[in-house]
C-alpha atoms as a PDB file:
ATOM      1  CA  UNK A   1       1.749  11.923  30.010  1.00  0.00           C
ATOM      2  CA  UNK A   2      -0.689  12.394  27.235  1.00  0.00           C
ATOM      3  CA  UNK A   3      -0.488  16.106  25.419  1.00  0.00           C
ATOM      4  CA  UNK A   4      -3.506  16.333  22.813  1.00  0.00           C
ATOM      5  CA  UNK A   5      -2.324  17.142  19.216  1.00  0.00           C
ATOM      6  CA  UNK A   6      -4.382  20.066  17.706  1.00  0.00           C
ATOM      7  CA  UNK A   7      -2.966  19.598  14.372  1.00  0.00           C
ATOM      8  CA  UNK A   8      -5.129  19.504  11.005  1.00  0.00           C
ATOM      9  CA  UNK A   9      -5.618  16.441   9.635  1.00  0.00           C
ATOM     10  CA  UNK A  10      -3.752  18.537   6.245  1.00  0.00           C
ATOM     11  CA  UNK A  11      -1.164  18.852   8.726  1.00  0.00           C
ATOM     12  CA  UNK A  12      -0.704  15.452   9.639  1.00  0.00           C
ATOM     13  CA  UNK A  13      -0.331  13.999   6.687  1.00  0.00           C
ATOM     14  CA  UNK A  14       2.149  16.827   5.082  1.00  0.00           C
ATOM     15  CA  UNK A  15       4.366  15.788   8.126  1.00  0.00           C
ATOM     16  CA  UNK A  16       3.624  11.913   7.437  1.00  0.00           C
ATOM     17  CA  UNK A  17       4.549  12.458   3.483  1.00  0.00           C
ATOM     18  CA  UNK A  18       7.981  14.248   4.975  1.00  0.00           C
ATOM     19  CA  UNK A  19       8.303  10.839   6.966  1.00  0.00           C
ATOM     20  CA  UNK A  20       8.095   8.542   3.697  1.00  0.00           C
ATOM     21  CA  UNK A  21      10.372  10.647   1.602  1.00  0.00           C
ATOM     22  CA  UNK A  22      12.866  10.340   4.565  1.00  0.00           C
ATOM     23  CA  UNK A  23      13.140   6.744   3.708  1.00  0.00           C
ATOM     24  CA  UNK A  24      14.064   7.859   0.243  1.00  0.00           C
ATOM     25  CA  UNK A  25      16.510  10.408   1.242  1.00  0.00           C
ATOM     26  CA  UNK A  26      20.396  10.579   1.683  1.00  0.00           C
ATOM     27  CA  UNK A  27      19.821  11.205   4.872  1.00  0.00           C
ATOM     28  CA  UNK A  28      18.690   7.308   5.825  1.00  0.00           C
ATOM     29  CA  UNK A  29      19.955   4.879   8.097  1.00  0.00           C
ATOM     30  CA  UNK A  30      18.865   1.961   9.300  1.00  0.00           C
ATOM     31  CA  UNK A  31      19.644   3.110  13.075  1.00  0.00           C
ATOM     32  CA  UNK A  32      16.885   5.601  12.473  1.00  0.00           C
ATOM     33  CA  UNK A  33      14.663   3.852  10.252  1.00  0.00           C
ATOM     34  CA  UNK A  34      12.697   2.168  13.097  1.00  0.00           C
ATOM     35  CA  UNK A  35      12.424   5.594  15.161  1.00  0.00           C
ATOM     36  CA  UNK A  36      11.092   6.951  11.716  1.00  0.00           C
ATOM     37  CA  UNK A  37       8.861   4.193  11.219  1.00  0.00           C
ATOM     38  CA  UNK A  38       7.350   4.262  14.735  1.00  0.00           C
ATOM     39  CA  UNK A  39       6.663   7.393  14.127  1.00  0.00           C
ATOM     40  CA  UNK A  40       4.885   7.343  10.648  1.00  0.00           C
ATOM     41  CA  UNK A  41       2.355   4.399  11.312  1.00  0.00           C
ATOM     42  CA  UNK A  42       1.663   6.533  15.233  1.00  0.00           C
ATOM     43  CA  UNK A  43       0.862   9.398  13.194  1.00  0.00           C
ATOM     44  CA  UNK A  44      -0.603   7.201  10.447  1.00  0.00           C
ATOM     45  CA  UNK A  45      -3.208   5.953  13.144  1.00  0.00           C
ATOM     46  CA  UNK A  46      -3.732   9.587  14.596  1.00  0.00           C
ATOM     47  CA  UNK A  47      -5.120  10.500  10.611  1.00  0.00           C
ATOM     48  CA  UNK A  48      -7.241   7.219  10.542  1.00  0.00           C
ATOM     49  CA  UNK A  49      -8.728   8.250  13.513  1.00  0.00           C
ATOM     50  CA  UNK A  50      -9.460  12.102  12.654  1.00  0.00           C
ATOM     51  CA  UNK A  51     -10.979  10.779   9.916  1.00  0.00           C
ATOM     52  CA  UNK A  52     -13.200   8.280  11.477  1.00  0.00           C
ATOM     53  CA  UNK A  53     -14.401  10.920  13.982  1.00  0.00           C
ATOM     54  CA  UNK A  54     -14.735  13.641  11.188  1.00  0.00           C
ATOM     55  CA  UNK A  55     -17.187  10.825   8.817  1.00  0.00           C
ATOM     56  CA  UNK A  56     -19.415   9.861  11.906  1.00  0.00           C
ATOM     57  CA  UNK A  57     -19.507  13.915  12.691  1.00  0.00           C
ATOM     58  CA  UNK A  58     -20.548  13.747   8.730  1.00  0.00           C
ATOM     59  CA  UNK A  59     -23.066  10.963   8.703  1.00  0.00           C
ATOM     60  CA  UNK A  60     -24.899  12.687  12.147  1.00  0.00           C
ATOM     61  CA  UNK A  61     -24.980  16.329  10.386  1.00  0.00           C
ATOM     62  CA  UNK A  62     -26.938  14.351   7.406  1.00  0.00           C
ATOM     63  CA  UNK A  63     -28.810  12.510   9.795  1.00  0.00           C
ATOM     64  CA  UNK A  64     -30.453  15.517  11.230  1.00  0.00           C
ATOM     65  CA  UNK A  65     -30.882  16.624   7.202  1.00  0.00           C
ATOM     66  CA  UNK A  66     -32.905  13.598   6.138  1.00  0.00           C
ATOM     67  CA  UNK A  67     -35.340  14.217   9.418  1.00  0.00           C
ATOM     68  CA  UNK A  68     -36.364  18.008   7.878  1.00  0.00           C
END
């Protein structure tokens, strides 16, 4: 089952920075570390996405400016 994220893209990556630093923290261990990881690159591709949507919303906004 699929739930959609509503999340900011701000929001996304302050909770993919808390990811990294995990790696850097006491708290690592490698029986986590690929959980963690799995996690950072899903949410990694979530932001590349949000950002691909939010530069084609861009480029047709600017589109519609260069016709007036």
């Amino acid at each position: 089952m699929s739930v959609k994220n509503n999340k900011t893209i701000a929001e996304k990556t302050a909770t993919l920075q808390e990811l990294v630093a995990w790696f850097d923290g006491d708290n690592f261990t490698l029986e986590k570390a690929l959980e963690k990881f799995s996690e950072a690159e899903k949410l990694a591709a979530e932001i590349e996405h949000d950002l691909l949507s939010l530069k084609n919303d861009i480029e047709v906004v600017k589109a519609r400016f260069d016709e007036v």
